[in-house]
Protein backbone atom coordinates (compact mmCIF):
# COMPACT_ATOMS: atom_id res chain seq x y z
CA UNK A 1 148.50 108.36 80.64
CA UNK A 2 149.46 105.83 77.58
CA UNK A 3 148.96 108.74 75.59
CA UNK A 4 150.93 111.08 76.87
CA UNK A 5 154.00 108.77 77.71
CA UNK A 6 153.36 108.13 73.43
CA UNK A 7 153.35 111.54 72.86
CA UNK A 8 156.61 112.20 74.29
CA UNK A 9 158.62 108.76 73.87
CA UNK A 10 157.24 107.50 70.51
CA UNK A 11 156.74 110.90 68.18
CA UNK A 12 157.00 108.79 65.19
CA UNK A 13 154.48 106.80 66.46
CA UNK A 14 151.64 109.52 67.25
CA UNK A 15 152.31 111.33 63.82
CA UNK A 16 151.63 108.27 62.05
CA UNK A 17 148.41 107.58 64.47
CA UNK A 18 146.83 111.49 64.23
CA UNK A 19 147.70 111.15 60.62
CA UNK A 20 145.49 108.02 59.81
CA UNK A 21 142.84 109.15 61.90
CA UNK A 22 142.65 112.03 59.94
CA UNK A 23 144.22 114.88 62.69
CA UNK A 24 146.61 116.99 60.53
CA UNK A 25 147.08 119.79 63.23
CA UNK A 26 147.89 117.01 65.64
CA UNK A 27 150.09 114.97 63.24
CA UNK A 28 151.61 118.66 62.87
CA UNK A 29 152.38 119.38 66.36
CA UNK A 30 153.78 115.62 66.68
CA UNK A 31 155.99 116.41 63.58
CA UNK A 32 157.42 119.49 65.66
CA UNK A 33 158.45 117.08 68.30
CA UNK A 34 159.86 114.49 66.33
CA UNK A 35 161.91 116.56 64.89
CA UNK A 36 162.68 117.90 68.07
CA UNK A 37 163.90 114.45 69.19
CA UNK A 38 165.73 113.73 66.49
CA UNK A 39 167.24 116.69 65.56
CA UNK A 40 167.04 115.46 61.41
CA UNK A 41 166.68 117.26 58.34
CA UNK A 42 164.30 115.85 56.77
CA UNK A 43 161.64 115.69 60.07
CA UNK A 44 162.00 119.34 60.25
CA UNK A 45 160.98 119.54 56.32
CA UNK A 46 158.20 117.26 57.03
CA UNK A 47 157.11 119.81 60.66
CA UNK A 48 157.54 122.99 58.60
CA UNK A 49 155.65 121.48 55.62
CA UNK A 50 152.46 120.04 58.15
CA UNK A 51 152.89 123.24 60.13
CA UNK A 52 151.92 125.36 57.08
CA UNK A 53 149.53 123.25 55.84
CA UNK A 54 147.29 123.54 59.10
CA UNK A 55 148.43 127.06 60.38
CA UNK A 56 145.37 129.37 61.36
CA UNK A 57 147.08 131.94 63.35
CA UNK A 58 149.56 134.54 63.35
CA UNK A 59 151.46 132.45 66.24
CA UNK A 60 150.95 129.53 63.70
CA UNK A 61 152.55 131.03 60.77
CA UNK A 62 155.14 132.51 62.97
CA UNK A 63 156.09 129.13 64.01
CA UNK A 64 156.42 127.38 60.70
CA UNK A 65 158.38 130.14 59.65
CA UNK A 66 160.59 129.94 62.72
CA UNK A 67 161.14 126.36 62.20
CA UNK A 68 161.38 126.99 58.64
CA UNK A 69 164.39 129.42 58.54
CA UNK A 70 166.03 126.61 61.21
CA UNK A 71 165.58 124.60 58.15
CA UNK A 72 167.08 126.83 55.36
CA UNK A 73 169.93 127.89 57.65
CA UNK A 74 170.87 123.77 58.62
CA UNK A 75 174.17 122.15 56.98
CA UNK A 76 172.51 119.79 55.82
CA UNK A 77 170.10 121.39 54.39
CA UNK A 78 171.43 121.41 50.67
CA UNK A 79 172.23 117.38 50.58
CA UNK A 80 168.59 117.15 51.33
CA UNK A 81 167.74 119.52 48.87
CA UNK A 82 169.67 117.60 46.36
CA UNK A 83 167.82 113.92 47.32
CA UNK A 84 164.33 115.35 47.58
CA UNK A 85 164.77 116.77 44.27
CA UNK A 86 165.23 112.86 42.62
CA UNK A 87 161.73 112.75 43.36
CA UNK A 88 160.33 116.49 43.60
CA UNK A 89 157.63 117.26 41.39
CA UNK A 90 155.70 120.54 41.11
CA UNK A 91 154.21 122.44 38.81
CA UNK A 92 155.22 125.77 40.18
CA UNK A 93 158.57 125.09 41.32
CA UNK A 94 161.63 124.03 39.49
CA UNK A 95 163.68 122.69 42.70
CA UNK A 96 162.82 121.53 46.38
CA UNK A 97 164.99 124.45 47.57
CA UNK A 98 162.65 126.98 45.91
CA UNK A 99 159.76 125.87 47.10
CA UNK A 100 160.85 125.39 50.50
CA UNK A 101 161.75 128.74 50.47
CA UNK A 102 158.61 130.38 49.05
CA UNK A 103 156.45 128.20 51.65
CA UNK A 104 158.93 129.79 54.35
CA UNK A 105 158.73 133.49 52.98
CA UNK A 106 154.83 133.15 52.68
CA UNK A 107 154.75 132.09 55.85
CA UNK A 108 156.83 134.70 57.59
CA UNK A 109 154.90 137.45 55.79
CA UNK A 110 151.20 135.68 56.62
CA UNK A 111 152.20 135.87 59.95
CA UNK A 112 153.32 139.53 60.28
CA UNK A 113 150.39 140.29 58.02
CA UNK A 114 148.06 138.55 60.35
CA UNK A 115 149.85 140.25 63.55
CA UNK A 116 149.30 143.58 62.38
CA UNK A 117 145.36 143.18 61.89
């Protein structure tokens, strides 16, 4: 029961627990929520990014994909393009907004690849 009120009052709270305790799909699905809560930018970066990272399904890509374009499409989208990229560091990817979108477009076409097998 403590759990589950957590889970859906304190979002924050169980992405940080699953995380330390070493549950990344959890922390994932937590992300999803928080952002869902909160309705801000950068938690729906963070759900997209944790969604990809631990997607094993078609339904999974899908998702982060779904989420994703939420993301790309959002006003605020390019201020928070323009503050992660004070700190962004990659060695494929010149910008935040370019990789963002490559992890979006790889998973859209992961999870129609994996729907059509």
């Amino acid at each position: 029961l403590f759990i589950g009120l957590c889970s859906l009052c304190f979002p924050s709270v169980m992405v940080t627990l699953s995380d330390g305790l070493g549950l990344e799909r959890a922390a994932a699905a937590y992300s999803v929520n928080l952002y869902e809560q909160t309705g801000e930018v950068a938690d729906l970066a963070d759900a997209v990014e944790r969604k990809y990272s631990t997607a094993e399904s078609a339904a999974d890509y899908a998702e982060t994909a779904r989420l994703g374009e939420t993301l790309l499409l959002s006003e605020e989208y390019p201020a928070f393009c323009a503050a992660q990229d004070e700190t962004f560091s990659s060695e494929y990817y010149d910008d935040y907004d370019a990789f963002m979108t490559a992890l979006v477009e790889s998973a859209r076409a992961l999870g129609e690849n994996a729907a059509g097998e």
